[in-house]
C-alpha atoms as a PDB file:
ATOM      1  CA  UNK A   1      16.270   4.295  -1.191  1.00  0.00           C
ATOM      2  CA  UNK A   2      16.912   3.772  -5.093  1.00  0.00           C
ATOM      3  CA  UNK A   3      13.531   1.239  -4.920  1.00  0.00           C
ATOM      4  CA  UNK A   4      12.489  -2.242  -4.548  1.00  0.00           C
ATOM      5  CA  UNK A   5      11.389  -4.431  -7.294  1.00  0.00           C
ATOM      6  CA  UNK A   6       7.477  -5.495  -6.177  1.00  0.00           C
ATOM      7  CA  UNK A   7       8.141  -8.847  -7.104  1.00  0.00           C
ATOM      8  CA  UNK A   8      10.781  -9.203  -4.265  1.00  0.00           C
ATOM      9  CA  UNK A   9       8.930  -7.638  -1.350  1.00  0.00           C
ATOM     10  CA  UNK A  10       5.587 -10.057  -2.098  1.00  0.00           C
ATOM     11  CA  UNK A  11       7.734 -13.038  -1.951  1.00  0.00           C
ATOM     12  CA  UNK A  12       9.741 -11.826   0.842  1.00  0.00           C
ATOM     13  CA  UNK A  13       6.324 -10.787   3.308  1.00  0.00           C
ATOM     14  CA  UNK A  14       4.394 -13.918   1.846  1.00  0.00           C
ATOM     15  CA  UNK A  15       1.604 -11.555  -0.268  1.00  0.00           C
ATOM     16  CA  UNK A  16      -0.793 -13.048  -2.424  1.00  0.00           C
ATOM     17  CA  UNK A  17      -1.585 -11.391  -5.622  1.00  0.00           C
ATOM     18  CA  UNK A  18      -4.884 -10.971  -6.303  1.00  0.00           C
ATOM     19  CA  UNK A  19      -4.460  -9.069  -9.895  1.00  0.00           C
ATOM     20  CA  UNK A  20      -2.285 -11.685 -11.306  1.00  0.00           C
ATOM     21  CA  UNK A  21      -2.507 -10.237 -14.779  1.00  0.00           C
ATOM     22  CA  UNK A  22      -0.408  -7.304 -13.556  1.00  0.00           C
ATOM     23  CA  UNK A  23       3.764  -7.649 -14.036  1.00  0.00           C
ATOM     24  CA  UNK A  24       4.579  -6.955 -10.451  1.00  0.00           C
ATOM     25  CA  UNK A  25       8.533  -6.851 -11.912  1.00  0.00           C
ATOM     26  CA  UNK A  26       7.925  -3.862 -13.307  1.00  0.00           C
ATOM     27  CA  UNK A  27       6.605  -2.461 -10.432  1.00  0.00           C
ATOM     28  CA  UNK A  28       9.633  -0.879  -7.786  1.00  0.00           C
ATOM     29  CA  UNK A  29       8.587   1.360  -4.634  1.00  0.00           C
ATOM     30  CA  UNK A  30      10.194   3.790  -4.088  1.00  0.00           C
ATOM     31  CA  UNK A  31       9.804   4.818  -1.005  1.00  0.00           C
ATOM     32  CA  UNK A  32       9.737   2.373   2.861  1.00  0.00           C
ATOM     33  CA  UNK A  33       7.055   4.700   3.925  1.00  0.00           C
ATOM     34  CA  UNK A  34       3.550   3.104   3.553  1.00  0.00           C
ATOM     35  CA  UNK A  35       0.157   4.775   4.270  1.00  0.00           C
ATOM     36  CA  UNK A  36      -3.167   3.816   6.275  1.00  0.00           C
ATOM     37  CA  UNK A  37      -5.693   5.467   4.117  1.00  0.00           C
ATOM     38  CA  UNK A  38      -8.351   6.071   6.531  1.00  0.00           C
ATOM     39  CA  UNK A  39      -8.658   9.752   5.665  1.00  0.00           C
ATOM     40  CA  UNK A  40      -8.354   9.103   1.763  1.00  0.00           C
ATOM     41  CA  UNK A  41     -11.108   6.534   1.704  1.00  0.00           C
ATOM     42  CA  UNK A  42     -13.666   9.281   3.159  1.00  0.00           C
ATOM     43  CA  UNK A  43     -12.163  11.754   1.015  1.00  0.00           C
ATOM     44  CA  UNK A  44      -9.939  14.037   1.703  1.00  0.00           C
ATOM     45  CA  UNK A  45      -7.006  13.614  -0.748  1.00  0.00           C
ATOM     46  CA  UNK A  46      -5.190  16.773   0.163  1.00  0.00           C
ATOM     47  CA  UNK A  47      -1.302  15.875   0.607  1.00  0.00           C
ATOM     48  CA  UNK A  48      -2.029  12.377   0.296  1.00  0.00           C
ATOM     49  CA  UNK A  49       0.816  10.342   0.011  1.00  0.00           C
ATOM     50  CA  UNK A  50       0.069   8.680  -3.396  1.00  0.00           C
ATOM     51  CA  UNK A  51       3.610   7.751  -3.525  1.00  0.00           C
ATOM     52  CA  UNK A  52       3.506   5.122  -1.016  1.00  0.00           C
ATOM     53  CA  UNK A  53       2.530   1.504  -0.478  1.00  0.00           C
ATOM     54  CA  UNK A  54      -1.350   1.553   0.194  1.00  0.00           C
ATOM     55  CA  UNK A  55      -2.493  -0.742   3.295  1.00  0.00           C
ATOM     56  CA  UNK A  56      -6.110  -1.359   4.469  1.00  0.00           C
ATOM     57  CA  UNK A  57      -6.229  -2.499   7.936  1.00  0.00           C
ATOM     58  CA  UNK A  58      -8.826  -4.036   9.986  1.00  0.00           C
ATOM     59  CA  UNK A  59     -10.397  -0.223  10.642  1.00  0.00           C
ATOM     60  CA  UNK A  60     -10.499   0.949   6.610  1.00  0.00           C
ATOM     61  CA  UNK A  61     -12.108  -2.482   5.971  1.00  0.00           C
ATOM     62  CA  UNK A  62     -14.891  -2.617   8.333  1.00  0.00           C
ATOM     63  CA  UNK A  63     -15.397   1.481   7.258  1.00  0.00           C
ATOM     64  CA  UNK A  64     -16.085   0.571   3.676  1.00  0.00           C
ATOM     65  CA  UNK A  65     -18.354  -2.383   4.645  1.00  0.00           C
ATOM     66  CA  UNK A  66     -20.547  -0.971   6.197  1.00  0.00           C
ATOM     67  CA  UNK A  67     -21.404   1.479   3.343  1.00  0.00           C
ATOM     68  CA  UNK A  68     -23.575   1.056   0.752  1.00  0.00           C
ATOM     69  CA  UNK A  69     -22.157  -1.079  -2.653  1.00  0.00           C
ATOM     70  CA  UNK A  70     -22.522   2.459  -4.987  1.00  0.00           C
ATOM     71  CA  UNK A  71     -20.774   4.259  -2.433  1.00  0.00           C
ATOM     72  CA  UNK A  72     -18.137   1.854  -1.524  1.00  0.00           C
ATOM     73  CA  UNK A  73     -17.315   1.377  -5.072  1.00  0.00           C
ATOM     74  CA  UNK A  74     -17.161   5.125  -5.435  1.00  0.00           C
ATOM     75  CA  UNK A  75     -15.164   5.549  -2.763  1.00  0.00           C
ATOM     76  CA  UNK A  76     -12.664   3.008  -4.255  1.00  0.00           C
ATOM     77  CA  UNK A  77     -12.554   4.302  -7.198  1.00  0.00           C
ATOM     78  CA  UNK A  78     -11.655   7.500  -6.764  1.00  0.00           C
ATOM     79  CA  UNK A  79      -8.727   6.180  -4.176  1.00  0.00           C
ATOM     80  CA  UNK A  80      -7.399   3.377  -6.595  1.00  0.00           C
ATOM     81  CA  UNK A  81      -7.502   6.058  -9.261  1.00  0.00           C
ATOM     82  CA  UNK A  82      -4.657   7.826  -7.618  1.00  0.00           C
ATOM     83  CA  UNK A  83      -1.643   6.224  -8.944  1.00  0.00           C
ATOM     84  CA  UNK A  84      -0.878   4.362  -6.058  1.00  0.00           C
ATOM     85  CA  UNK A  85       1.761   1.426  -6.636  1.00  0.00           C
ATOM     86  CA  UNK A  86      -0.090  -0.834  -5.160  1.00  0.00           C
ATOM     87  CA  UNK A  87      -2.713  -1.780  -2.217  1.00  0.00           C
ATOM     88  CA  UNK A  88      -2.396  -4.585   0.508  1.00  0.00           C
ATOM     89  CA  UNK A  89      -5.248  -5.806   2.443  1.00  0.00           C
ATOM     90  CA  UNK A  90      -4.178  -7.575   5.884  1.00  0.00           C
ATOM     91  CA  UNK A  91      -5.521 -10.058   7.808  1.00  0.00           C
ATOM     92  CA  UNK A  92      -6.681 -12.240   4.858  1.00  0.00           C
ATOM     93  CA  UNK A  93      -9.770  -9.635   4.429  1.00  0.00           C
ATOM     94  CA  UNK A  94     -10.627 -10.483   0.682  1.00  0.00           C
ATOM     95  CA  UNK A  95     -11.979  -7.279  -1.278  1.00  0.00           C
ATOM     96  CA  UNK A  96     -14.752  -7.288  -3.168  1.00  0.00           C
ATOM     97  CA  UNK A  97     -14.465  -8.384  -7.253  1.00  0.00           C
ATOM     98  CA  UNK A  98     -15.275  -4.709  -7.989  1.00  0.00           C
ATOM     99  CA  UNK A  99     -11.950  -4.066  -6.386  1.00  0.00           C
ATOM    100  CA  UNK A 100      -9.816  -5.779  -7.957  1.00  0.00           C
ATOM    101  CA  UNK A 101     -11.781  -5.077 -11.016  1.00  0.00           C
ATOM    102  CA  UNK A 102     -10.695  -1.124 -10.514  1.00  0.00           C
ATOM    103  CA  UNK A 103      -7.649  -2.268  -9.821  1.00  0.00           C
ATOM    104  CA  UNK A 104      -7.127  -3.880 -12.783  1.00  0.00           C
ATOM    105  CA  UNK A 105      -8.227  -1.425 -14.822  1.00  0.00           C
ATOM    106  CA  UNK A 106      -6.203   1.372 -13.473  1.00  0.00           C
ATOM    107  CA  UNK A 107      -3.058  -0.969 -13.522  1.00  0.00           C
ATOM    108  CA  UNK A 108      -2.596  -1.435  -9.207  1.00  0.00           C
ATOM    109  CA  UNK A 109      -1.310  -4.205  -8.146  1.00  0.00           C
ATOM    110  CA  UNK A 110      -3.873  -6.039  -5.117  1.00  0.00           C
ATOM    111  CA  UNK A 111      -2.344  -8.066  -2.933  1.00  0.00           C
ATOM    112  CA  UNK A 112      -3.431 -10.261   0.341  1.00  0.00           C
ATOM    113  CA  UNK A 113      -1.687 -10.434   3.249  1.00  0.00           C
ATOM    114  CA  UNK A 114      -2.460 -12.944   6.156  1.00  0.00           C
ATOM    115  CA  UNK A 115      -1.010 -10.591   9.037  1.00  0.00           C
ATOM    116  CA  UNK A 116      -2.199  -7.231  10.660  1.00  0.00           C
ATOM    117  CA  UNK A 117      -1.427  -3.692   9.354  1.00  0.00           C
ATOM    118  CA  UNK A 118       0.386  -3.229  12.048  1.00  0.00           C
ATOM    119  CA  UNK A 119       3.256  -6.411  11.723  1.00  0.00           C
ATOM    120  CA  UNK A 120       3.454  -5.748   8.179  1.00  0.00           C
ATOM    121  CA  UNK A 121       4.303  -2.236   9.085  1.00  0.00           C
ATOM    122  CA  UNK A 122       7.149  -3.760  11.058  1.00  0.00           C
ATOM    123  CA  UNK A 123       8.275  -6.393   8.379  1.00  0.00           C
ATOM    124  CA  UNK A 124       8.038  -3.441   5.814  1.00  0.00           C
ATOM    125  CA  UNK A 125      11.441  -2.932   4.213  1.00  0.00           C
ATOM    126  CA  UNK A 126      13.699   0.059   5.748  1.00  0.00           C
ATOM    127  CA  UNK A 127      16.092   1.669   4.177  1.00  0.00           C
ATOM    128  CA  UNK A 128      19.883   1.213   5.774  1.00  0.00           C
ATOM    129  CA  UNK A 129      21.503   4.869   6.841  1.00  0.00           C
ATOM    130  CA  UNK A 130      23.914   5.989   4.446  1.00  0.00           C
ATOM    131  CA  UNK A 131      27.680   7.260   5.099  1.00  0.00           C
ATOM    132  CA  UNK A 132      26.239  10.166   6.509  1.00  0.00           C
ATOM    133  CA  UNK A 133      24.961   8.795   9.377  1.00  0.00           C
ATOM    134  CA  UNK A 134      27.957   7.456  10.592  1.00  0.00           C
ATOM    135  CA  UNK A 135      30.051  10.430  10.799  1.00  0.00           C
ATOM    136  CA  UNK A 136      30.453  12.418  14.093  1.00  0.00           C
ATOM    137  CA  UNK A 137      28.562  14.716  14.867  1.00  0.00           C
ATOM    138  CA  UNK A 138      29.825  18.803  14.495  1.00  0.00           C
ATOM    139  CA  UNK A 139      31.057  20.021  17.998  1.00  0.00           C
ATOM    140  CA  UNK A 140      30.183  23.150  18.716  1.00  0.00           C
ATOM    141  CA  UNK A 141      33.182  25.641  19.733  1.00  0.00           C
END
């Protein structure tokens, strides 16, 4: 997958952009893989994915409101900090202003989405199987 321009696939899933003072067209993901960031949040950052679209379900949400504002923030922080391309929050759960504070300030896109994790995960963009796919398999002799 050479990338998608941002712009296209918040238009395209209906996501609301909550950092409107970041140019989402020069924004392209690279990759159709996206991340749950369940383990990140309490974190552990080893091999994580930073590459990927960044999606906070109904679980992450209800994690990091239930801890305290310092710790949340912290937690957030060090996770938006990561260079991720961008992070979606489902089911219309609004983040706090600190978020999208951080998220300004380290240049991530926040966006809104009014579905689950789980049937954005399905709309999500695949990539299409190139030539190689379509040839035969080898036979074995």
């Amino acid at each position: 997958m050479k990338g998608v321009q941002l712009t296209k696939l918040v238009q395209e899933l209906g996501l609301h952009n909550l950092t409107p003072e970041i140019d989402l067209s020069e924004i392209v993901i690279k990759t159709a893989e996206i991340n749950r960031p369940a383990l990140q949040l309490t974190g552990y950052l080893e091999h994580f994915a930073n590459e990927r679209v960044q999606i906070i379900g109904y679980v992450e949400y209800t994690y990091l409101m239930q801890l305290s504002d310092e710790e949340r923030t912290f937690k957030y922080e060090r996770f938006i900090s990561s260079k991720i391309p961008c992070l979606v929050f489902c089911r219309n759960q609004t983040p706090e202003p600190e978020v999208t504070e951080l998220c300004s300030h380290y240049g991530v896109p926040c966006l809104l989405s009014a579905g689950s994790a789980g049937a954005l995960a399905i709309l999500w963009p695949q990539p299409s199987p190139g030539p190689h796919h379509s040839e035969p398999p080898p036979t074995h002799e």
